[in-house]
N, C-alpha and C. Protein backbone atom coordinates (compact mmCIF):
# COMPACT_ATOMS: atom_id res chain seq x y z
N UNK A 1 61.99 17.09 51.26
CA UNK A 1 61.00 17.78 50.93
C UNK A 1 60.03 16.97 51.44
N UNK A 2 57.98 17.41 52.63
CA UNK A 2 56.85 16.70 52.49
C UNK A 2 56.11 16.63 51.22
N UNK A 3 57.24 16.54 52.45
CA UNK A 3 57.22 16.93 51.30
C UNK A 3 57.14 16.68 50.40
N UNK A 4 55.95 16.85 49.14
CA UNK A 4 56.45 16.91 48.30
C UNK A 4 57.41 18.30 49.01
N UNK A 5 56.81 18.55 49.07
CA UNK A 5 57.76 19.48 50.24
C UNK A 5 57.36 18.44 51.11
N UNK A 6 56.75 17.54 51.67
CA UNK A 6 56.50 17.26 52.85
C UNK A 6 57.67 16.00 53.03
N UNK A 7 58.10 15.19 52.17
CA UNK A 7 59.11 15.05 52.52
C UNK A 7 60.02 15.35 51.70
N UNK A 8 60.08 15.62 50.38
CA UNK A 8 61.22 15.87 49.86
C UNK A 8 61.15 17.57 50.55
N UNK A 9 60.50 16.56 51.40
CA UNK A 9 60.79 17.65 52.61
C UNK A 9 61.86 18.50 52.32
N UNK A 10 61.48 19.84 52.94
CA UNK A 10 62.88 20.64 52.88
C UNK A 10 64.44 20.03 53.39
N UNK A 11 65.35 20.42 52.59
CA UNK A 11 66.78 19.73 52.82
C UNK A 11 66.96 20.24 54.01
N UNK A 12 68.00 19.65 54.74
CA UNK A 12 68.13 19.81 55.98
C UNK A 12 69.40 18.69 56.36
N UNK A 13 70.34 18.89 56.87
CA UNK A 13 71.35 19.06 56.88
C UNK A 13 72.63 18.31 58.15
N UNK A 14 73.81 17.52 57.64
CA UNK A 14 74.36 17.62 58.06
C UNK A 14 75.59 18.76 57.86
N UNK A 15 75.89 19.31 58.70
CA UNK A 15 76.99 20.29 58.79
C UNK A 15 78.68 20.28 58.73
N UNK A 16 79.25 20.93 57.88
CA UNK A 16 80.60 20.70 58.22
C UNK A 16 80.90 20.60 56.54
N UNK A 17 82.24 20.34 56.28
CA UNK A 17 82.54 20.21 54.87
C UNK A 17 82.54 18.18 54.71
N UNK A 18 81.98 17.38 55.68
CA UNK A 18 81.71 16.12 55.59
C UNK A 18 80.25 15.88 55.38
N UNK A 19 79.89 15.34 54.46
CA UNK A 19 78.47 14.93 54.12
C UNK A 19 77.99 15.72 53.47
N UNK A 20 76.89 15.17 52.61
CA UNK A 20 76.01 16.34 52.06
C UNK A 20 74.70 16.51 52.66
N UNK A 21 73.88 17.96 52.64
CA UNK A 21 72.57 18.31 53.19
C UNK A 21 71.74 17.22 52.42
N UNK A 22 70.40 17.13 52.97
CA UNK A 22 69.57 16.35 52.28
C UNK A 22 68.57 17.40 51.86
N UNK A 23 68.27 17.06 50.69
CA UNK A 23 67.01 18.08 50.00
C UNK A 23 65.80 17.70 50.23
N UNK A 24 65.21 18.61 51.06
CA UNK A 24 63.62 18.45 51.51
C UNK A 24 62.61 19.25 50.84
N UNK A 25 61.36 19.30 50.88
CA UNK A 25 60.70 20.36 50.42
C UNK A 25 58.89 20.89 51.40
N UNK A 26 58.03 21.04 51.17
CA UNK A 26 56.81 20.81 51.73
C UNK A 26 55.97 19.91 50.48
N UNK A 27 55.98 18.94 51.23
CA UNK A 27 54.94 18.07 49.78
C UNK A 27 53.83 17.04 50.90
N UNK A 28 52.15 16.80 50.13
CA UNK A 28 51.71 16.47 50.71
C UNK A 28 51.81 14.71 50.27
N UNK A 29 51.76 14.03 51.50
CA UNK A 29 52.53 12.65 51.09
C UNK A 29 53.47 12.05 52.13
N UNK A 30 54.38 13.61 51.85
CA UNK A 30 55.47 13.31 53.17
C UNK A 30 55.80 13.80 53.88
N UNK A 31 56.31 13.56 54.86
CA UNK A 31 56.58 14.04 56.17
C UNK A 31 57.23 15.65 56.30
N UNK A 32 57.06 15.81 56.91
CA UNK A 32 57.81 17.81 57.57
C UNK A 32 59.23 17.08 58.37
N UNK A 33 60.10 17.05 57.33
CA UNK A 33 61.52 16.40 58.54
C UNK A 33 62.60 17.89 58.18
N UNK A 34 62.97 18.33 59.35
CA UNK A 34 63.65 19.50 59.63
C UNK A 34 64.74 19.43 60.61
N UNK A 35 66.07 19.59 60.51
CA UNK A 35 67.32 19.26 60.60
C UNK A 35 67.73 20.73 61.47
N UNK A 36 68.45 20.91 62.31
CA UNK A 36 68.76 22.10 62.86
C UNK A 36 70.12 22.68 62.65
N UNK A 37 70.80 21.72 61.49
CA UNK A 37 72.00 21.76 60.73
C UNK A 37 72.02 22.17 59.83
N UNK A 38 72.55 22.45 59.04
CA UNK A 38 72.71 22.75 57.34
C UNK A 38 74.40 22.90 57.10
N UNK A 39 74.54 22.67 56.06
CA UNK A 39 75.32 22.40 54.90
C UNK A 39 75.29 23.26 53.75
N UNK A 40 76.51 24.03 53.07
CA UNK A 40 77.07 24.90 52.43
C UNK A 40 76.78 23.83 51.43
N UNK A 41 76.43 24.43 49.84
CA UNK A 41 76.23 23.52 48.28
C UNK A 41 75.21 23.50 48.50
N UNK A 42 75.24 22.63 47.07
CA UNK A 42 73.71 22.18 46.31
C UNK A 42 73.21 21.22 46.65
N UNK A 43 72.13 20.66 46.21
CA UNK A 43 72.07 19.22 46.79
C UNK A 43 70.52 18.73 46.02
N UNK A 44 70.52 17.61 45.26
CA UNK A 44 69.62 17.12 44.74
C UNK A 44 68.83 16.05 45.53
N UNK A 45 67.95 15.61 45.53
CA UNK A 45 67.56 14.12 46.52
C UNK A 45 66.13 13.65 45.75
N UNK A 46 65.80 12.23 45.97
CA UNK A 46 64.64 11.63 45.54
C UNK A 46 64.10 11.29 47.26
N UNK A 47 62.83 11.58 46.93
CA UNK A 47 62.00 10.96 48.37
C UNK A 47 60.80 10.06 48.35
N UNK A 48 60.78 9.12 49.46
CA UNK A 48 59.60 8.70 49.05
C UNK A 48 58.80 9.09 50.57
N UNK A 49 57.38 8.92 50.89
CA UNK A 49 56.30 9.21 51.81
C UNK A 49 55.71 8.38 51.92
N UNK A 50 54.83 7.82 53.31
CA UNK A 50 54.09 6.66 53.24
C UNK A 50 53.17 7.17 54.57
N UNK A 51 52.16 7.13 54.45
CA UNK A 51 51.10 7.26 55.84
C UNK A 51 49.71 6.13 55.33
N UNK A 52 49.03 6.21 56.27
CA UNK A 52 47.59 4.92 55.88
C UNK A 52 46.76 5.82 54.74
N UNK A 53 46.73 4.66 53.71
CA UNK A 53 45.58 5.81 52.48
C UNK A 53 46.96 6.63 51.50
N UNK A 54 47.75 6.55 51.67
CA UNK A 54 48.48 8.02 50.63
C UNK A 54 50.10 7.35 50.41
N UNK A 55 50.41 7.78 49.57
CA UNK A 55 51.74 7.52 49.33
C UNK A 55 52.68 8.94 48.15
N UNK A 56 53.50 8.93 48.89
CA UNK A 56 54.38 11.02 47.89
C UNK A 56 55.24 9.95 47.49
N UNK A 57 55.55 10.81 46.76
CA UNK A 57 57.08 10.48 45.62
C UNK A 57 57.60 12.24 45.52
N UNK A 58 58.87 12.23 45.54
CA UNK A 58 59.19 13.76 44.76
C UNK A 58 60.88 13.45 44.62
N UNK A 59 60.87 15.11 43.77
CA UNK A 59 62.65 14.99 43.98
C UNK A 59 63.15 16.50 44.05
N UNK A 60 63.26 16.98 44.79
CA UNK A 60 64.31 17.95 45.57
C UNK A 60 65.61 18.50 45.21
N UNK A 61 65.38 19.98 45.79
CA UNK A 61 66.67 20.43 45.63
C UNK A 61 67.07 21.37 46.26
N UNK A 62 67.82 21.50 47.28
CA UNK A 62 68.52 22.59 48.08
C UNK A 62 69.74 23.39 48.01
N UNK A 63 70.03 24.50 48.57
CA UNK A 63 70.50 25.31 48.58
C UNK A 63 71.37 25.63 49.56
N UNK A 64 72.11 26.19 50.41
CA UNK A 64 72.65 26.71 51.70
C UNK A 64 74.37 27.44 51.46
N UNK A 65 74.09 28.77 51.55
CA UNK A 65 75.50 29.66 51.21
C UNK A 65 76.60 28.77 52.15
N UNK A 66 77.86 29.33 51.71
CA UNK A 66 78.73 29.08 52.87
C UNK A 66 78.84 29.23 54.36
N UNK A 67 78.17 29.99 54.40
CA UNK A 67 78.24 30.46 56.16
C UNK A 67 77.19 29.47 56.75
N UNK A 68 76.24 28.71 55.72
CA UNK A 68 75.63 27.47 56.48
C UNK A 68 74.56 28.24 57.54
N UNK A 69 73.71 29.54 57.29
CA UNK A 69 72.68 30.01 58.30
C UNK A 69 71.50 29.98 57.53
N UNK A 70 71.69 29.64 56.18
CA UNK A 70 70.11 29.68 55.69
C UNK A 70 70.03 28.72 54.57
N UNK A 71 68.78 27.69 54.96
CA UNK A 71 68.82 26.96 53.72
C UNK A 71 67.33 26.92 53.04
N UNK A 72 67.95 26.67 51.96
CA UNK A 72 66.09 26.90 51.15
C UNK A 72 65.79 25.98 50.31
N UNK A 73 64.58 25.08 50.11
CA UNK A 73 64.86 23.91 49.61
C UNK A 73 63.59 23.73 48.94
N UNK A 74 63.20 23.32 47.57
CA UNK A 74 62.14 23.49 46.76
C UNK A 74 61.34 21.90 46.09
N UNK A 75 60.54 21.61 45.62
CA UNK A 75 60.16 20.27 45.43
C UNK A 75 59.54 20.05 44.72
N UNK A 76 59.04 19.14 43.90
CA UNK A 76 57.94 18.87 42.67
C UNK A 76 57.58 17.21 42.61
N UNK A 77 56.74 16.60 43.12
CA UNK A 77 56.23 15.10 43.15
C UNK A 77 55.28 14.83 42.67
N UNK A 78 54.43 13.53 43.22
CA UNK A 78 53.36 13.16 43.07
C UNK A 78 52.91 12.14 43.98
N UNK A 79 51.48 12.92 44.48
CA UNK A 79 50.87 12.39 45.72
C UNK A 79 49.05 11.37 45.22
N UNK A 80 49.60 9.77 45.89
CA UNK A 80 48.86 8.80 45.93
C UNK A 80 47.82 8.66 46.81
N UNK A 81 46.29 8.82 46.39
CA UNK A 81 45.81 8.08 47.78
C UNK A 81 44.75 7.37 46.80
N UNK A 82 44.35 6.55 48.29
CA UNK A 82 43.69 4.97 47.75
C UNK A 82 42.18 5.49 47.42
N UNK A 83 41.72 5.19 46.27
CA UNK A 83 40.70 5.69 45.64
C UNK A 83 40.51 6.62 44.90
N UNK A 84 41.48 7.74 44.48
CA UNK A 84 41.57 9.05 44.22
C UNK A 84 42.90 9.13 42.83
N UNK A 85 42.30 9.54 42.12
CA UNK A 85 43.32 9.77 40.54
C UNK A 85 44.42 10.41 42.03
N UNK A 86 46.27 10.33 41.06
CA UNK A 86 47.29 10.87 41.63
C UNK A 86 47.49 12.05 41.22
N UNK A 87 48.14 12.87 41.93
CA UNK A 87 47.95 14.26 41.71
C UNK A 87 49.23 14.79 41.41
N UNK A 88 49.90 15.78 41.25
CA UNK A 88 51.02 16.63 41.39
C UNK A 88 51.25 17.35 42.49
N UNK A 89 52.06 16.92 43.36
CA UNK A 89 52.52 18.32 44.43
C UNK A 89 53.91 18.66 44.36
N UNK A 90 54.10 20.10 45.18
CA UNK A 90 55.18 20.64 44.76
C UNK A 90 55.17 21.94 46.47
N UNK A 91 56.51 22.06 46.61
CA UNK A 91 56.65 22.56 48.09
C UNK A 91 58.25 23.36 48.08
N UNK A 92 57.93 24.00 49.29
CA UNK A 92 59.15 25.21 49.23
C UNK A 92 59.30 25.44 50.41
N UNK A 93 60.82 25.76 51.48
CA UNK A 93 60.83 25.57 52.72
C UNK A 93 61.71 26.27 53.15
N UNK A 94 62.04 27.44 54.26
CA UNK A 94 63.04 28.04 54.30
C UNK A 94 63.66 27.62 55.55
N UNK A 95 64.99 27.37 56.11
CA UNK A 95 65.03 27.51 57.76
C UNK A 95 66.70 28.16 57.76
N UNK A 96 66.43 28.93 59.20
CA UNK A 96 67.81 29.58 59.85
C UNK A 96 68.49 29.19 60.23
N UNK A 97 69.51 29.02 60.68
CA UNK A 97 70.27 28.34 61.56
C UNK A 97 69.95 29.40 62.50
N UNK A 98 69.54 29.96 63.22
CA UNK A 98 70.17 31.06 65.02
C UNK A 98 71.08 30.45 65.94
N UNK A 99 71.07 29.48 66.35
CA UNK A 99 72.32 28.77 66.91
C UNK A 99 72.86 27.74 67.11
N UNK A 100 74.21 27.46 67.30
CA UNK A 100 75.11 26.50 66.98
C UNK A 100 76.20 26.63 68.32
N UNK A 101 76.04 25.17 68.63
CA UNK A 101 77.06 24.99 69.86
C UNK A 101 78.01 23.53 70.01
N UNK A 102 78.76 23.00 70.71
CA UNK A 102 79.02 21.96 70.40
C UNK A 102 80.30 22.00 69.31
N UNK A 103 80.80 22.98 68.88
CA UNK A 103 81.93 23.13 67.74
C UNK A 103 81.31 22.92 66.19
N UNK A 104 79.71 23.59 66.42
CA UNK A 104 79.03 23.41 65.23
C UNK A 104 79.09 22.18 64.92
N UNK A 105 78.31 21.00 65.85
CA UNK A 105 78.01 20.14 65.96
C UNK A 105 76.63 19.56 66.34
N UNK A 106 76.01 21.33 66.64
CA UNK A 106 74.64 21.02 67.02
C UNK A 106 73.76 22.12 66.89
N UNK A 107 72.90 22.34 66.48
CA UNK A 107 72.35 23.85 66.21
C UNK A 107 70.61 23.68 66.30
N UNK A 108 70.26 25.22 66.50
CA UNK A 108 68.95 25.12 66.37
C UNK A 108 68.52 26.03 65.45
N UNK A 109 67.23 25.75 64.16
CA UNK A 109 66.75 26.62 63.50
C UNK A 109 65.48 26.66 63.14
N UNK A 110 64.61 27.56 63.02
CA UNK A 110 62.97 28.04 62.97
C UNK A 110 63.01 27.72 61.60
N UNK A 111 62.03 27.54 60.92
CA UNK A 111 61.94 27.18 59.78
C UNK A 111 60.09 26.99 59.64
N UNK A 112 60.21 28.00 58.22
CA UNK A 112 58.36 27.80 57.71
C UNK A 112 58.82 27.15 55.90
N UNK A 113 57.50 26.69 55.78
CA UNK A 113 57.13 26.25 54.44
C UNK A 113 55.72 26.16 53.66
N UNK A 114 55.65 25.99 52.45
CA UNK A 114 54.38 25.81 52.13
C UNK A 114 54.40 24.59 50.87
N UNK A 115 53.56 23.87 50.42
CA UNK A 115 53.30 22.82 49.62
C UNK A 115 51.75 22.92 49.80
N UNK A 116 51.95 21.96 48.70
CA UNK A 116 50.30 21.74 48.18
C UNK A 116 49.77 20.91 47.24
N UNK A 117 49.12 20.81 46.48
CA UNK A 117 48.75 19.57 45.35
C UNK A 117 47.22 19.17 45.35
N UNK A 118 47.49 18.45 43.80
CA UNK A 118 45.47 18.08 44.31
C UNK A 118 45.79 18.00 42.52
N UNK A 119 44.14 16.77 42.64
CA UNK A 119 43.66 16.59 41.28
C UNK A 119 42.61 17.44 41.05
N UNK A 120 42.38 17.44 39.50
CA UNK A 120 41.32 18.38 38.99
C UNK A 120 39.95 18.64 39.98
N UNK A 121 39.71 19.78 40.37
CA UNK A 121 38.48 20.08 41.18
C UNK A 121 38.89 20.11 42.41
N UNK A 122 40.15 19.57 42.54
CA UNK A 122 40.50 19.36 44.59
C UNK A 122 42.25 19.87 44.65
N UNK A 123 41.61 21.02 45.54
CA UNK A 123 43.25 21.49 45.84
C UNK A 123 43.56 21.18 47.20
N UNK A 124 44.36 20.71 47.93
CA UNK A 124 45.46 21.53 49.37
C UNK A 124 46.68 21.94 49.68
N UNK A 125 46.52 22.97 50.33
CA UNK A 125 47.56 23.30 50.72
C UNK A 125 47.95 22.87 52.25
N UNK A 126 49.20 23.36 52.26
CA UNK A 126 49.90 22.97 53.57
C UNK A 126 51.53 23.88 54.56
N UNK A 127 50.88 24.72 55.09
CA UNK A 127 51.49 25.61 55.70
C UNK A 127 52.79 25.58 57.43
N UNK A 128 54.06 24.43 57.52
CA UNK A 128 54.03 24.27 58.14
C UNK A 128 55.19 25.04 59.21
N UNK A 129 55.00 25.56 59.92
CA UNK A 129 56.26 26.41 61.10
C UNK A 129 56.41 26.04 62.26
N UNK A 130 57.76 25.88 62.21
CA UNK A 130 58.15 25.29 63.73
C UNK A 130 59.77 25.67 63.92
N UNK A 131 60.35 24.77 64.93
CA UNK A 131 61.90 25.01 65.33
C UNK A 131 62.14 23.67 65.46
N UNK A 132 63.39 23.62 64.52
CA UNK A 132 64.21 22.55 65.15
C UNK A 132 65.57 22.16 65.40
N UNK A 133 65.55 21.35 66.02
CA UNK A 133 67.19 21.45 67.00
C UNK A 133 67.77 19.73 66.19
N UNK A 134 69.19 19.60 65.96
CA UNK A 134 69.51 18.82 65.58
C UNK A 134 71.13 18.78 66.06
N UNK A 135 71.39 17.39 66.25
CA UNK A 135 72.97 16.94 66.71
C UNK A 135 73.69 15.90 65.43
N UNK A 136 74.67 16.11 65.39
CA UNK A 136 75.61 15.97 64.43
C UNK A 136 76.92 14.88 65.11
N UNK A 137 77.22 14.07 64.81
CA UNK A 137 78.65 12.87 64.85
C UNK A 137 79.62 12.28 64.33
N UNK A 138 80.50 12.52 63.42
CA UNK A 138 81.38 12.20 62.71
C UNK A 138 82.21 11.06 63.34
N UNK A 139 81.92 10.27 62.24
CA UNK A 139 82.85 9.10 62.97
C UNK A 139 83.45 8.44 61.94
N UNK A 140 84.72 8.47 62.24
CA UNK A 140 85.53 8.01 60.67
C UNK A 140 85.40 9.32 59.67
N UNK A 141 84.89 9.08 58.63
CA UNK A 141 84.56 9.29 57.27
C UNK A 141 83.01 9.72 56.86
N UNK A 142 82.50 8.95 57.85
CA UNK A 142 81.03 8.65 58.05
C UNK A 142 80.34 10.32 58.87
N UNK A 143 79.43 10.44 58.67
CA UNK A 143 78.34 11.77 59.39
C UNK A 143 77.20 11.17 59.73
N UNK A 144 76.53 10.91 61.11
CA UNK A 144 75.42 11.28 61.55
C UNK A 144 75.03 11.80 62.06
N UNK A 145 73.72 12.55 61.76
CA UNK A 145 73.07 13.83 62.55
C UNK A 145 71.51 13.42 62.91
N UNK A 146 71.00 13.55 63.86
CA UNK A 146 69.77 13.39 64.48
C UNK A 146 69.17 14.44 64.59
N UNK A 147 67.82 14.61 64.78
CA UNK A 147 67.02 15.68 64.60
C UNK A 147 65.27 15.70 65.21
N UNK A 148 65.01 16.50 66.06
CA UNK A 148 63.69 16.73 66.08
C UNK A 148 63.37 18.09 65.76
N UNK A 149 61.95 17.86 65.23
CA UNK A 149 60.51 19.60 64.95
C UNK A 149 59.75 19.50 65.39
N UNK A 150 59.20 20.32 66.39
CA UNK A 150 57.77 20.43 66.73
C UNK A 150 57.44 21.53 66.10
N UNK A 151 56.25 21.42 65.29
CA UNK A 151 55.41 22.48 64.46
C UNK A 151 53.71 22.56 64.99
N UNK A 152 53.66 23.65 64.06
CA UNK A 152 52.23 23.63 63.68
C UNK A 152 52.02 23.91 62.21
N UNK A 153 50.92 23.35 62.10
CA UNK A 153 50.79 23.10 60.70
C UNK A 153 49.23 23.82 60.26
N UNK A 154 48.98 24.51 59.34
CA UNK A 154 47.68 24.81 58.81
C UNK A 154 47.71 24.27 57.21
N UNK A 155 46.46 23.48 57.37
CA UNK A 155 46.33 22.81 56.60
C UNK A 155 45.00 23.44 55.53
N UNK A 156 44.62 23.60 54.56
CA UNK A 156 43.95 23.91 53.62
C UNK A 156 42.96 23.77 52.28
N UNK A 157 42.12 23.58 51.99
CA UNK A 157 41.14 22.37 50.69
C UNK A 157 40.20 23.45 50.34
N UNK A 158 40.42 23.34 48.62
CA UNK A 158 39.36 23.62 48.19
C UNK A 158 38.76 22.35 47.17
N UNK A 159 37.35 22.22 47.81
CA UNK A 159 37.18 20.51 46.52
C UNK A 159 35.26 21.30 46.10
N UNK A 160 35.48 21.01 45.27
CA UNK A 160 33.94 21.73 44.53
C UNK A 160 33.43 23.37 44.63
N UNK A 161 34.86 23.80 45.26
CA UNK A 161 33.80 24.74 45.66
C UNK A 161 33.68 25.24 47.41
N UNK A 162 33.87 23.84 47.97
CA UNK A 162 33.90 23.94 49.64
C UNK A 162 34.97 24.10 50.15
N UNK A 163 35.56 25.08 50.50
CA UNK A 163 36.62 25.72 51.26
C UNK A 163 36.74 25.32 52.58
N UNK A 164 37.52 24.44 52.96
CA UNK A 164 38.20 24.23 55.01
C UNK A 164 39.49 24.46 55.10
N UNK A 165 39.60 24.81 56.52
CA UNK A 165 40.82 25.47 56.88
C UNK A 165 41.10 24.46 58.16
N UNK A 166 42.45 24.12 58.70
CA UNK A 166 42.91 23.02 60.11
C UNK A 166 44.15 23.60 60.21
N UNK A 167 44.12 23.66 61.83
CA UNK A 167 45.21 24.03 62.08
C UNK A 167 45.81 22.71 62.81
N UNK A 168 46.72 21.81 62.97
CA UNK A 168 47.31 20.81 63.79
C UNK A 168 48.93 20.96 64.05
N UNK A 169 49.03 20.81 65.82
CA UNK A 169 50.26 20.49 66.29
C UNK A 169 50.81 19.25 65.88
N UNK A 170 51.84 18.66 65.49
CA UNK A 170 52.58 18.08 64.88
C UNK A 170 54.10 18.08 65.56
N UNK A 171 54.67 17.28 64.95
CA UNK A 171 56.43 16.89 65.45
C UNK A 171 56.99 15.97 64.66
N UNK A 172 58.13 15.91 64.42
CA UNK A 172 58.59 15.19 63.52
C UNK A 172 60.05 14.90 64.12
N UNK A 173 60.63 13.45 63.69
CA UNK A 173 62.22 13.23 63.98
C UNK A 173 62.87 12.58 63.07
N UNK A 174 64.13 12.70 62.62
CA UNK A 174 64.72 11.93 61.53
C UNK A 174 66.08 11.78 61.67
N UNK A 175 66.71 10.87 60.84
CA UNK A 175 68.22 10.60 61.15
C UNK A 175 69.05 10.92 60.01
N UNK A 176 70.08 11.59 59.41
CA UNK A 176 70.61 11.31 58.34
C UNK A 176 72.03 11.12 58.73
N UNK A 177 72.68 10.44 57.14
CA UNK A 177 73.50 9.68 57.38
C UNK A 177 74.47 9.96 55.79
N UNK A 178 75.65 10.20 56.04
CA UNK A 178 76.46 10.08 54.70
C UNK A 178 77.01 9.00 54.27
N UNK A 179 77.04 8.42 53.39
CA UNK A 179 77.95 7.52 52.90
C UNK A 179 79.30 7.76 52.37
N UNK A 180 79.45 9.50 51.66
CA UNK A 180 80.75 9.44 51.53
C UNK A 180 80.39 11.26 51.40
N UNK A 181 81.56 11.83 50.79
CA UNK A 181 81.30 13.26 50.78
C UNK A 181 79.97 14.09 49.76
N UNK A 182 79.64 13.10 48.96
CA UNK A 182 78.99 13.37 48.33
C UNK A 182 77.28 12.65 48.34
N UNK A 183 77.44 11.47 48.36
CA UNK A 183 75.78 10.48 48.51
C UNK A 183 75.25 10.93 50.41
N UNK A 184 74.21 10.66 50.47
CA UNK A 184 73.56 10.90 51.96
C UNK A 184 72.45 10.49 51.80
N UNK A 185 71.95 10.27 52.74
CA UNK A 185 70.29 9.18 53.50
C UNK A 185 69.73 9.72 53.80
N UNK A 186 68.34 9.68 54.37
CA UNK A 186 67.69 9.82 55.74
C UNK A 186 66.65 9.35 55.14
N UNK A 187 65.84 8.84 57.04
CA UNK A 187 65.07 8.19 57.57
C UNK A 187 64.03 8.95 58.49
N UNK A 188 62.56 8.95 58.76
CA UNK A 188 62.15 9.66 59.68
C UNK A 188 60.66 9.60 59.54
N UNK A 189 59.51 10.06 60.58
CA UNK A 189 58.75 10.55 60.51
C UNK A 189 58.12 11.59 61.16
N UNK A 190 56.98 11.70 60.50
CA UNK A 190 55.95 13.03 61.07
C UNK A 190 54.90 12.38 61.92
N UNK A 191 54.31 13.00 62.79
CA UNK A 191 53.43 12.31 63.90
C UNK A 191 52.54 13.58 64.93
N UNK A 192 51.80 13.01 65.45
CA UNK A 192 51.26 14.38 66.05
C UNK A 192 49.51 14.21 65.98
N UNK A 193 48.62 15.46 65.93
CA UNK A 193 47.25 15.78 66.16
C UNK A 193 46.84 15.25 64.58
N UNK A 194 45.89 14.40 64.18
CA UNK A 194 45.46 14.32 62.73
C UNK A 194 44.24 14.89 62.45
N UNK A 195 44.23 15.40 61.22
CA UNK A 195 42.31 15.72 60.91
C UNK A 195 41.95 14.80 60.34
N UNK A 196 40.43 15.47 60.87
CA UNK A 196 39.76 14.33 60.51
C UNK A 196 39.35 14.04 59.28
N UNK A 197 38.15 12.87 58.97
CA UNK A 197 38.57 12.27 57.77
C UNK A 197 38.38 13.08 56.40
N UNK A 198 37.35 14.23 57.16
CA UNK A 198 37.06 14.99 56.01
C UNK A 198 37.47 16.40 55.51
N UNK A 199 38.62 16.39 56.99
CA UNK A 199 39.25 18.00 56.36
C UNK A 199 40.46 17.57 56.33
N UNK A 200 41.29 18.60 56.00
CA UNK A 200 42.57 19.03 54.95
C UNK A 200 43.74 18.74 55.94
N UNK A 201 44.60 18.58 55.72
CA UNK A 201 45.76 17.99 56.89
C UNK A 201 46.57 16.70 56.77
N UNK A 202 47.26 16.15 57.78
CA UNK A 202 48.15 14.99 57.64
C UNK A 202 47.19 14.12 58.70
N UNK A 203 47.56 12.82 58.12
CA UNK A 203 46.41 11.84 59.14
C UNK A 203 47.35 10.76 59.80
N UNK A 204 47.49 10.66 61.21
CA UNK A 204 48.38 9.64 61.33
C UNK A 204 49.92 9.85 61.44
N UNK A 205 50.70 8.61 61.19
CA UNK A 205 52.14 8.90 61.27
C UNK A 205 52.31 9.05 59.52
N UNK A 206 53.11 9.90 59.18
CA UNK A 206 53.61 9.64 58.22
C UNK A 206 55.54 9.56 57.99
N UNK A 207 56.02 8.16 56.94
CA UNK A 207 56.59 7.63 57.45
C UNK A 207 57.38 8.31 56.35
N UNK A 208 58.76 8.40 56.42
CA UNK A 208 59.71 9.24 55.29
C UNK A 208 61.05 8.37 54.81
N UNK A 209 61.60 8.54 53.65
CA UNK A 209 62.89 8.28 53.17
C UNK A 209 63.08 8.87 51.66
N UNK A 210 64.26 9.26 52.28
CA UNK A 210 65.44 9.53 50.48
C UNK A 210 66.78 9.76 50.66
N UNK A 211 67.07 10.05 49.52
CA UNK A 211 68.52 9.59 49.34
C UNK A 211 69.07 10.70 48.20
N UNK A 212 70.29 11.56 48.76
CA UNK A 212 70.57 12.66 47.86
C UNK A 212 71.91 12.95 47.65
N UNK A 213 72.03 13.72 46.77
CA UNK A 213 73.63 13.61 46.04
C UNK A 213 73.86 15.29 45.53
N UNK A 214 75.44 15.72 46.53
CA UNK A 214 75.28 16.99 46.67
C UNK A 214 76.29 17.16 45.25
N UNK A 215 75.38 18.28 44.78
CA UNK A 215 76.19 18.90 43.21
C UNK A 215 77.12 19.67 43.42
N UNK A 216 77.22 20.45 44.65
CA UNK A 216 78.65 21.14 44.41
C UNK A 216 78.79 21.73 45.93
C-alpha cells in the first residue's frame, strides 16, 4: 500500500502457488509500488515509507481470486512530516492482470488507486494510474519477482479553505521476495516529476518497505 495506499501500497504480487502477494494500498508517505503479477489468497502486510520531510507507516490487506487477474488491495496508516501534527491515511488500489507470458512468469497489468489523509483543517488526496509489467524467478523454494510502473498521478489539497489540484508523471520499481510459502518482502521506490513546495503531490524519491504474511 502508498501507500498508505502509497506504500502499503497496493499488494502486488508474486505469482504461482509459491510465495505470497504483498499487500499494498494508496497511502500518502509511501511509494505507488505495482507488481504486474498477482497471487490467488489473502494477504496481510505492515509498511513503512520514507521521502525528505515525511515518513508513512500502514498495514494492508489484499485480495486476488484464483485465476490471479484481479487484485484489490486496501490500507489504513499514518503519515509523518517534519513540523506538522501526524495524520491518518488510508488507500485503495485495483490492478488487472491483461497479460502473462513466460509460463506465467511475467505479466503486465494497468492498475488505478486512490489514498489520502491529512490533519484537522488539511486534507490530500492522491489519485494514481498507470501499467505495470513485472518478472518472476523461482529458485529453490525461494520467489523473486521484479517490477516496474510508470504512472501519472493527480494529486489534491484542501488546507483552510484553499483548494489545488497537480497532476505529476511518476515511476516506480520494486523487488519482492518470499521467504517461505507463506512470509514475503519487498523493497522499492517511487521517483519521477515532484511538486512543488506548496502544492499537493509526492516530492522527491520516495523510498518503500514491508513485509507480509498470506492468510489463506
Amino acid at each position: 500500500m502508498r501507500s498508505i495506499i502509497t506504500f502499503v501500497a497496493f499488494p502486488i504480487a508474486l505469482c504461482g502457488t509459491i510465495g505470497p502477494a504483498v499487500a499494498r494500498a494508496q497511502m500518502p508517505g509511501l511509494p505507488v509500488l505495482q507488481n504486474g503479477l498477482a497471487s490467488p489468497g489473502v494477504v496481510v502486510a505492515g509498511n513503512y515509507g520514507h521521502q525528505a520531510g515525511s515518513n508513512g507507516f500502514g498495514a494492508a490487506v489484499g485480495y486476488s481470486p484464483t485465476s490471479a487477474r484481479l487484485q484489490i488491495s486496501a490500507g489504513l496508516g499514518s503519515h509523518q512530516q517534519t513540523g506538522i501534527k501526524s495524520s491518518v491515511s488510508y488507500g485503495l488500489r485495483a490492478a488487472a492482470v491483461v497479460f502473462g507470458g513466460m509460463n506465467g512468469n511475467f505479466g503486465i497489468a494497468p492498475f488505478a488507486g486512490v489514498g489520502g489523509g491529512g490533519a484537522k483543517g488539511t486534507r490530500e488526496s492522491l489519485f494514481p494510474v498507470g501499467v505495470a509489467a513485472g518478472l518472476r524467478r523461482v529458485i529453490g523454494s525461494k520467489v523473486l519477482s521484479i517490477y516496474g510502473a510508470p504512472m501519472y498521478e493527480w494529486a489534491s489539497s484542501n488546507a483552510s479553505g484553499i483548494k489545488q489540484r497537480k497532476g505529476l508523471f511518476r515511476a516506480s520499481a520494486g523487488l519482492d521476495a518470499s521467504f517461505s510459502s507463506k512470509v514475503g518482502a519487498t523493497v522499492g521506490a517511487e521517483f519521477g516529476a515532484s511538486a512543488a513546495t506548496s502544492a499537493p503531490g509526492p516530492r522527491g524519491t520516495v523510498f518503500g518497505a514491508g513485509i507480509s504474511y498470506k492468510v489463506r
